[in-house]
PDB file of N, CA and C in Angstrom:
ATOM      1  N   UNK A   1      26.398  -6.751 -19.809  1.00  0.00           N
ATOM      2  CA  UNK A   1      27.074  -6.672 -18.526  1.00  0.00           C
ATOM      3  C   UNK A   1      26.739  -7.924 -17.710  1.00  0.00           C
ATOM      4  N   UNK A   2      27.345  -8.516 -16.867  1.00  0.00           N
ATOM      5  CA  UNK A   2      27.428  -9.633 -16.453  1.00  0.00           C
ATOM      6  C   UNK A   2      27.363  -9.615 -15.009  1.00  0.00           C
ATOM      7  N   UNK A   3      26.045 -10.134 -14.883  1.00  0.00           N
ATOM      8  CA  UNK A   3      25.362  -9.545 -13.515  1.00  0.00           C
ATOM      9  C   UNK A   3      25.861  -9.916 -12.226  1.00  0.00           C
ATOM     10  N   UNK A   4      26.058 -10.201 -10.889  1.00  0.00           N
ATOM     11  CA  UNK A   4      26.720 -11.083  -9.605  1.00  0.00           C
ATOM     12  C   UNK A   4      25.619 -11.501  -8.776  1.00  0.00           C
ATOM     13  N   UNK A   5      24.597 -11.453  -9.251  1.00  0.00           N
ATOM     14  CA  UNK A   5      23.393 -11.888  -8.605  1.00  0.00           C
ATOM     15  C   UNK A   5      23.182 -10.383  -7.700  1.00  0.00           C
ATOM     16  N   UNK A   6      22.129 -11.407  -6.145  1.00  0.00           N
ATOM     17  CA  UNK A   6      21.328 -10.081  -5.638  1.00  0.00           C
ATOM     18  C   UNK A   6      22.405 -10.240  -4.623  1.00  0.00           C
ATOM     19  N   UNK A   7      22.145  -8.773  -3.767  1.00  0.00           N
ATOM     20  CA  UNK A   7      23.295  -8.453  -2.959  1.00  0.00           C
ATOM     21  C   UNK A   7      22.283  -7.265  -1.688  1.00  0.00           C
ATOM     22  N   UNK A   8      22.671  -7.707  -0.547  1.00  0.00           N
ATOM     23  CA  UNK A   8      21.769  -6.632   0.276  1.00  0.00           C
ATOM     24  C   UNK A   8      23.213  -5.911   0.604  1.00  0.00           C
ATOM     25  N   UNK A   9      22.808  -4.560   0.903  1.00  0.00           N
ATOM     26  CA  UNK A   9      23.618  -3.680   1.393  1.00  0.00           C
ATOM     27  C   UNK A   9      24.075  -4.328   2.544  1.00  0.00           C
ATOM     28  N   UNK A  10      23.815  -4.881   3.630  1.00  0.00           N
ATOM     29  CA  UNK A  10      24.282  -5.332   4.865  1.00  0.00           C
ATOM     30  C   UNK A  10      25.661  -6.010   3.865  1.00  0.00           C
ATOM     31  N   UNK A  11      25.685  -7.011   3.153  1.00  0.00           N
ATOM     32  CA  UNK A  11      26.404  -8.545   2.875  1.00  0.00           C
ATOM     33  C   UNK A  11      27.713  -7.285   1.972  1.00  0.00           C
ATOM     34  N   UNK A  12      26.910  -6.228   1.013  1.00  0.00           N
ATOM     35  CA  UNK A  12      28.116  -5.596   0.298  1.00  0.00           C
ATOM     36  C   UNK A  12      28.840  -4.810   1.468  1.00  0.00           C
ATOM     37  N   UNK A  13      28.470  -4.289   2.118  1.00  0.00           N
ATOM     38  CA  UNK A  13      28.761  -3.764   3.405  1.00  0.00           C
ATOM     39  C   UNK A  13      29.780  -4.512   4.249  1.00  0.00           C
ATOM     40  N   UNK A  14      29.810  -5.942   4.245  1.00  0.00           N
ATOM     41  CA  UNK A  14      31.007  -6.905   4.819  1.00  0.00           C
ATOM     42  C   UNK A  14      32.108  -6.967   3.890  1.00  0.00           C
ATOM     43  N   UNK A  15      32.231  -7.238   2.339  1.00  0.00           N
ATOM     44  CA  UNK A  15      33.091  -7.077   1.789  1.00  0.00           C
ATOM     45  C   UNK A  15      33.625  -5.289   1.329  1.00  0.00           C
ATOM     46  N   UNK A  16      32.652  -4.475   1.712  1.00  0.00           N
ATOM     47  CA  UNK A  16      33.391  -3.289   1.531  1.00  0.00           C
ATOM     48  C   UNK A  16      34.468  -3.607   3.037  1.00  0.00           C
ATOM     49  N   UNK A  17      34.360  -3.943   4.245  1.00  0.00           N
ATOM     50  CA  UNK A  17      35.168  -4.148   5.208  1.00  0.00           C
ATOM     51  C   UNK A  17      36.527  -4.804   5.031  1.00  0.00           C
ATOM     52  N   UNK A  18      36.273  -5.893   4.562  1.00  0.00           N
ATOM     53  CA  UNK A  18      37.262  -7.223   4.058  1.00  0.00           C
ATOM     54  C   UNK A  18      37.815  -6.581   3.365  1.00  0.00           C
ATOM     55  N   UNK A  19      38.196  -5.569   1.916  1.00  0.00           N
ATOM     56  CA  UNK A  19      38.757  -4.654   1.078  1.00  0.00           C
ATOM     57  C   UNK A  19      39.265  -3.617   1.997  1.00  0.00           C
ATOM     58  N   UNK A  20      38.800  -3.279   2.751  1.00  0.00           N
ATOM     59  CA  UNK A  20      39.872  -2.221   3.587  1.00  0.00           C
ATOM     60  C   UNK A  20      38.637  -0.919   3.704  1.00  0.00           C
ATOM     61  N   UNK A  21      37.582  -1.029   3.018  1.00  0.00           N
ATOM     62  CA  UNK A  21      36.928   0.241   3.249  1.00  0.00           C
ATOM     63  C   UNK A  21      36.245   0.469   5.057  1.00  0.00           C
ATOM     64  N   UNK A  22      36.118   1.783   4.919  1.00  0.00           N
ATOM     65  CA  UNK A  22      35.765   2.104   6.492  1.00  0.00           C
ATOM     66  C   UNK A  22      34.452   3.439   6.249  1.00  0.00           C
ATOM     67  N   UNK A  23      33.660   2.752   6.776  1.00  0.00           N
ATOM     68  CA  UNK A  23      32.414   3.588   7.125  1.00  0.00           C
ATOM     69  C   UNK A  23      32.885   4.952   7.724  1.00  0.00           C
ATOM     70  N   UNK A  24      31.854   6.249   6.655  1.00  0.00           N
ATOM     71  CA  UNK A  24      32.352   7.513   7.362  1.00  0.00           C
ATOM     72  C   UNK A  24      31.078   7.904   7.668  1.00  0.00           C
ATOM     73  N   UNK A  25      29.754   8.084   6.631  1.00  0.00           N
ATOM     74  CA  UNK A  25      28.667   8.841   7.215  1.00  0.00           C
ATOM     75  C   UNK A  25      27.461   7.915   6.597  1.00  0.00           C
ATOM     76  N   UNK A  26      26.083   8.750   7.016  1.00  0.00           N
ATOM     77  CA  UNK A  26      24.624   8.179   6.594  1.00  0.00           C
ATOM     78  C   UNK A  26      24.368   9.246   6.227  1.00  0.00           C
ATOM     79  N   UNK A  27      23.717   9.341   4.693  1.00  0.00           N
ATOM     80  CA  UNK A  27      22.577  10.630   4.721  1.00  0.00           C
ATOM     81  C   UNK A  27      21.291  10.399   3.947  1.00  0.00           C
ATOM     82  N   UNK A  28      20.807   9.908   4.925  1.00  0.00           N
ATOM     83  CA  UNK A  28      19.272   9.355   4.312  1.00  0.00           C
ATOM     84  C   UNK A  28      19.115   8.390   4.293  1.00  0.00           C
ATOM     85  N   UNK A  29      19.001   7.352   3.157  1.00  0.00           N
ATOM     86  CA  UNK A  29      19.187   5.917   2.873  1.00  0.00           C
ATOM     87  C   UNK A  29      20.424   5.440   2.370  1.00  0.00           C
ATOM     88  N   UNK A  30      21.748   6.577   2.118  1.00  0.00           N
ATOM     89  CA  UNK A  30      22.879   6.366   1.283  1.00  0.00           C
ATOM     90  C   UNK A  30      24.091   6.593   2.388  1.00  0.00           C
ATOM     91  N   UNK A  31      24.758   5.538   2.423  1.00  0.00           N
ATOM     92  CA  UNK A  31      25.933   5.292   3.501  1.00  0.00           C
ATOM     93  C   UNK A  31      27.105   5.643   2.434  1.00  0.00           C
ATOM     94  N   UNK A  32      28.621   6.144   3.248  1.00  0.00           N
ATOM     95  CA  UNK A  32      29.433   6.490   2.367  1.00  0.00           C
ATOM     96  C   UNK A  32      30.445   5.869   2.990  1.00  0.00           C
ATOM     97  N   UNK A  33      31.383   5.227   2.552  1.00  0.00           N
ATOM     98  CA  UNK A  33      32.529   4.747   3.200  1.00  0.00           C
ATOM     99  C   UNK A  33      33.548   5.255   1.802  1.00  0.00           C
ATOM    100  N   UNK A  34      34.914   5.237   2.534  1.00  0.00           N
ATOM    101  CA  UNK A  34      36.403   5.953   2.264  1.00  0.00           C
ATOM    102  C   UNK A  34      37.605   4.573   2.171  1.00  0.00           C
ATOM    103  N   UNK A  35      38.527   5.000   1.255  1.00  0.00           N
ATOM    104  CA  UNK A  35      39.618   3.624   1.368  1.00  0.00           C
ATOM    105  C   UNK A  35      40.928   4.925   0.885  1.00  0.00           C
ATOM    106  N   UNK A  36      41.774   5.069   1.825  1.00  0.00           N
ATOM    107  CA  UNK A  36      43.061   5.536   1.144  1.00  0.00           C
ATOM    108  C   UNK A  36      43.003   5.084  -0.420  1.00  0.00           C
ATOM    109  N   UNK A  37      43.463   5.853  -0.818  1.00  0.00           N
ATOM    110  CA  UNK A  37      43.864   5.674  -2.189  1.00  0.00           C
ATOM    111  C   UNK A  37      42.433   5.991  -3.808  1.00  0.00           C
ATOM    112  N   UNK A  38      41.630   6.409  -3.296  1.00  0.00           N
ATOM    113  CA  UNK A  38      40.438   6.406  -4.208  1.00  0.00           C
ATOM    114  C   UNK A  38      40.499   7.926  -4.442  1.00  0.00           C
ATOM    115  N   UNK A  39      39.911   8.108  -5.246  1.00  0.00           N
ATOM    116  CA  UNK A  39      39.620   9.373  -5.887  1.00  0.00           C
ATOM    117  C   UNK A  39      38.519   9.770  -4.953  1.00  0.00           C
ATOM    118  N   UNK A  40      37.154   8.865  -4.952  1.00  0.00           N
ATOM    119  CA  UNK A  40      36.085   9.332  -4.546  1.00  0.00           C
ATOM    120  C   UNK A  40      35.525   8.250  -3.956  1.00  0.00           C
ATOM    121  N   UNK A  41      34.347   8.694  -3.086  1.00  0.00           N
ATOM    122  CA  UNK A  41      33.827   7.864  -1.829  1.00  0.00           C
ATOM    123  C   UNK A  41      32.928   6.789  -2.760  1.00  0.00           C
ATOM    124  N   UNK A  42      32.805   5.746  -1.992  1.00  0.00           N
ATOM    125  CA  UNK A  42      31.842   4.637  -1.868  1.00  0.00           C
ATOM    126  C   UNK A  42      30.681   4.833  -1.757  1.00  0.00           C
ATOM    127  N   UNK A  43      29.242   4.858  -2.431  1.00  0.00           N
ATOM    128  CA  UNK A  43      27.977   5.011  -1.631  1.00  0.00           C
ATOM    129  C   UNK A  43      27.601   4.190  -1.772  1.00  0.00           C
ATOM    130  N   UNK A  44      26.130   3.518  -1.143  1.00  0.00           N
ATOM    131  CA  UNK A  44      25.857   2.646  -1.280  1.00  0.00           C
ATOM    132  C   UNK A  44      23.942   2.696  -0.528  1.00  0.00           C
ATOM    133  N   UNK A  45      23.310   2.738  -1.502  1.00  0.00           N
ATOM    134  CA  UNK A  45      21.745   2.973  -0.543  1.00  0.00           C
ATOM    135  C   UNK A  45      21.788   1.748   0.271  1.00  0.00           C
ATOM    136  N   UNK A  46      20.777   1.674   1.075  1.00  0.00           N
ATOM    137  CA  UNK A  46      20.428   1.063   2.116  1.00  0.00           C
ATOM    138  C   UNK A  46      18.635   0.506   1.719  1.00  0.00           C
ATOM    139  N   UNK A  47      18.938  -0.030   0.939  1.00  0.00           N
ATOM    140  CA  UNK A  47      17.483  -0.980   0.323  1.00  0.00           C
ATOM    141  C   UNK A  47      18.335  -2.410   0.133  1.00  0.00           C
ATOM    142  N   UNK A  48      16.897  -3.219   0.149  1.00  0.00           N
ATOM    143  CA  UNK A  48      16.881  -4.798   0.070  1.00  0.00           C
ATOM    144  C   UNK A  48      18.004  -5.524  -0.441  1.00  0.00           C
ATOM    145  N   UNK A  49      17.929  -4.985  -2.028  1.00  0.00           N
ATOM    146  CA  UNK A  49      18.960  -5.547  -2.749  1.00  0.00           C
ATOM    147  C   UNK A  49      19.300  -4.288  -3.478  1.00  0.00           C
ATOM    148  N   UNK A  50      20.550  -4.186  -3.662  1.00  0.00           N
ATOM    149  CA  UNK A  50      21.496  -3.254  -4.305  1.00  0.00           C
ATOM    150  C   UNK A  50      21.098  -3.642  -5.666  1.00  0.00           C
ATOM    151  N   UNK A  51      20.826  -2.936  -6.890  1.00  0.00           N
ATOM    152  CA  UNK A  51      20.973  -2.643  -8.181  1.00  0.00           C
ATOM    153  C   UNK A  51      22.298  -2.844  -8.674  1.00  0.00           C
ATOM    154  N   UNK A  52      22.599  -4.223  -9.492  1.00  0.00           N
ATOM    155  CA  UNK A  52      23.542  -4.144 -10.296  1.00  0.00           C
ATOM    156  C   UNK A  52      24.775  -3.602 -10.844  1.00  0.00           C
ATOM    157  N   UNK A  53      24.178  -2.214 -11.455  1.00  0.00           N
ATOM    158  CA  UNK A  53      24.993  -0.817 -11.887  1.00  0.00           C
ATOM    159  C   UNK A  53      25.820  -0.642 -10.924  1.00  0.00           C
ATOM    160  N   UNK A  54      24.793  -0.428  -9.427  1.00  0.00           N
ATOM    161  CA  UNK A  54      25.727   0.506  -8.496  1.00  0.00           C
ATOM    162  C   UNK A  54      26.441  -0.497  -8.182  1.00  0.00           C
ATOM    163  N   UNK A  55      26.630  -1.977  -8.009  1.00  0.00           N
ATOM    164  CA  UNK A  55      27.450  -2.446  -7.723  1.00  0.00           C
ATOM    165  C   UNK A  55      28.882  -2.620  -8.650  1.00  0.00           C
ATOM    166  N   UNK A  56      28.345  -2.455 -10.355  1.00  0.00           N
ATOM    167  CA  UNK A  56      29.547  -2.904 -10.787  1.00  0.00           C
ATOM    168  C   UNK A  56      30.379  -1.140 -10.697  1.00  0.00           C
ATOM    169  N   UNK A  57      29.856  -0.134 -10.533  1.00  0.00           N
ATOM    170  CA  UNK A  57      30.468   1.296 -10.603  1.00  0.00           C
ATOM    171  C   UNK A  57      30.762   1.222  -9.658  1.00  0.00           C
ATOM    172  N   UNK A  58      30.817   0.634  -8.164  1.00  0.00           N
ATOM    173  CA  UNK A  58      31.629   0.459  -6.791  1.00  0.00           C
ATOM    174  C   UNK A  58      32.284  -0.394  -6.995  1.00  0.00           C
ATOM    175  N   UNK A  59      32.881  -1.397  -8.208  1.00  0.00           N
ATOM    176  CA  UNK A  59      33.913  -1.954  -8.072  1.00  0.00           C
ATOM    177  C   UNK A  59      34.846  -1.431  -8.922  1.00  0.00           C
ATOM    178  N   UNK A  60      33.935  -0.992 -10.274  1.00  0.00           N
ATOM    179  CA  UNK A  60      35.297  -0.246 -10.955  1.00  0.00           C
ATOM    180  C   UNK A  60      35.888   1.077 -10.203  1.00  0.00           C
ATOM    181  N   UNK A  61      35.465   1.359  -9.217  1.00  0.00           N
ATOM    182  CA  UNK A  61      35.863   2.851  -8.450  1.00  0.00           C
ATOM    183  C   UNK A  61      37.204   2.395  -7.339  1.00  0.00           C
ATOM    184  N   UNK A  62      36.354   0.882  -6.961  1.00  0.00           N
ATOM    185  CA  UNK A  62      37.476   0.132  -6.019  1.00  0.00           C
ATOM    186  C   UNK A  62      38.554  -0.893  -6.759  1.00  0.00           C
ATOM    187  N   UNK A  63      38.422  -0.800  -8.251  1.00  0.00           N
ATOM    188  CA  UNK A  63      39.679  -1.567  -8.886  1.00  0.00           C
ATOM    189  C   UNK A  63      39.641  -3.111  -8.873  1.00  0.00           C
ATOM    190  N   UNK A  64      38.385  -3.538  -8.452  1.00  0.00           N
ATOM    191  CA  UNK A  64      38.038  -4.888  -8.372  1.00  0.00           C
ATOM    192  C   UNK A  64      37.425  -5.492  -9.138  1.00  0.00           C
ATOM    193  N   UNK A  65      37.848  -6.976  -9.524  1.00  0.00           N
ATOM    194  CA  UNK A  65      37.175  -7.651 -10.503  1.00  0.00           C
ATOM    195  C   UNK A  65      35.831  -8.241 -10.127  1.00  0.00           C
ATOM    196  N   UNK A  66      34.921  -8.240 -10.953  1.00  0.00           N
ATOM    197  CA  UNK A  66      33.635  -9.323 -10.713  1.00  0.00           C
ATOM    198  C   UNK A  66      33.872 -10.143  -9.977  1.00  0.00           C
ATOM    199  N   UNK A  67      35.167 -11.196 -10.650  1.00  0.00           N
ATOM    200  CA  UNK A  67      35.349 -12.530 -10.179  1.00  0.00           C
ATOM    201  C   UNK A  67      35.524 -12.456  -8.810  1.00  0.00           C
ATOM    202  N   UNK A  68      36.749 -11.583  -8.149  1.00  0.00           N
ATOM    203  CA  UNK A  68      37.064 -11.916  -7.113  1.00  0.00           C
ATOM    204  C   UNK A  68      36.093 -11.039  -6.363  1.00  0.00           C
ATOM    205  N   UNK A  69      35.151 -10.258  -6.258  1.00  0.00           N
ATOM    206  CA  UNK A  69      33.954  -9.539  -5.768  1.00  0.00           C
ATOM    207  C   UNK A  69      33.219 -11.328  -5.564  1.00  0.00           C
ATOM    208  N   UNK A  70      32.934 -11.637  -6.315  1.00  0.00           N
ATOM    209  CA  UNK A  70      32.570 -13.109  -6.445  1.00  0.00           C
ATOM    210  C   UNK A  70      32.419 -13.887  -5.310  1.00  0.00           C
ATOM    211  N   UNK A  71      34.015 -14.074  -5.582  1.00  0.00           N
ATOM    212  CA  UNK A  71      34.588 -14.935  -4.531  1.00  0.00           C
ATOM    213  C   UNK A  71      34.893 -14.616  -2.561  1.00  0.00           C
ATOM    214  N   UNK A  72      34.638 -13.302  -2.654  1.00  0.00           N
ATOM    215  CA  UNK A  72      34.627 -12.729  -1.396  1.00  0.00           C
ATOM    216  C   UNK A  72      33.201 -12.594  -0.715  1.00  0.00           C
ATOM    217  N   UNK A  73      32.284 -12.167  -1.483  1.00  0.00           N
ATOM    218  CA  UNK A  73      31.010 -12.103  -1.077  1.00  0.00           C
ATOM    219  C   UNK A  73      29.890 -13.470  -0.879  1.00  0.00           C
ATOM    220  N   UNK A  74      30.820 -14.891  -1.363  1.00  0.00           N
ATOM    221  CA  UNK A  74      30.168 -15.793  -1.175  1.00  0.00           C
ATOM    222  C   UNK A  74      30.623 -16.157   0.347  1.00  0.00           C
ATOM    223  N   UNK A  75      31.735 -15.483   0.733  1.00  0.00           N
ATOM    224  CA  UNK A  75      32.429 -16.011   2.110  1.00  0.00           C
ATOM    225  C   UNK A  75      31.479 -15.056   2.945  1.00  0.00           C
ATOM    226  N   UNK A  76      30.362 -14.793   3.009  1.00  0.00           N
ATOM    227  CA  UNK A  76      29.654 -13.834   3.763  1.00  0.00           C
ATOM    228  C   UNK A  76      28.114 -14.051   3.490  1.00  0.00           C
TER     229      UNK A  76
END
């Protein structure tokens, strides 16, 4: 699997915005945001750097490629 480097929840948190997602709740350390059209919500803990996995399973959930995940999160 082909990693995107490190990522803090704050920075994935700007491109979940830029994609259209919208913050709904907190429960604990795990934030959930919503986008018309998904099956199922976004989570996302709230530590340093996000783990890999959960990032590439929040993009295949949001239909997005690495690359352009890539290219959006360097603008931030």
């Amino acid at each position: 699997m082909d990693q995107v480097g490190k990522v803090s929840w704050q920075r994935f948190e700007k491109f979940l915005f830029e994609v259209g997602c919208e913050f709904k709740s907190q429960e604990s350390r795990h934030r959930k945001y919503k986008k018309d059209g998904l099956q199922r919500p976004i989570i996302v803990p709230t530590v340093k750097e996000i783990p890999d996995f959960i990032i590439h399973n929040n993009l295949r959930t949001l239909g997005i490629p690495r690359g352009k995940f890539k290219k959006i999160i360097e603008r931030h």
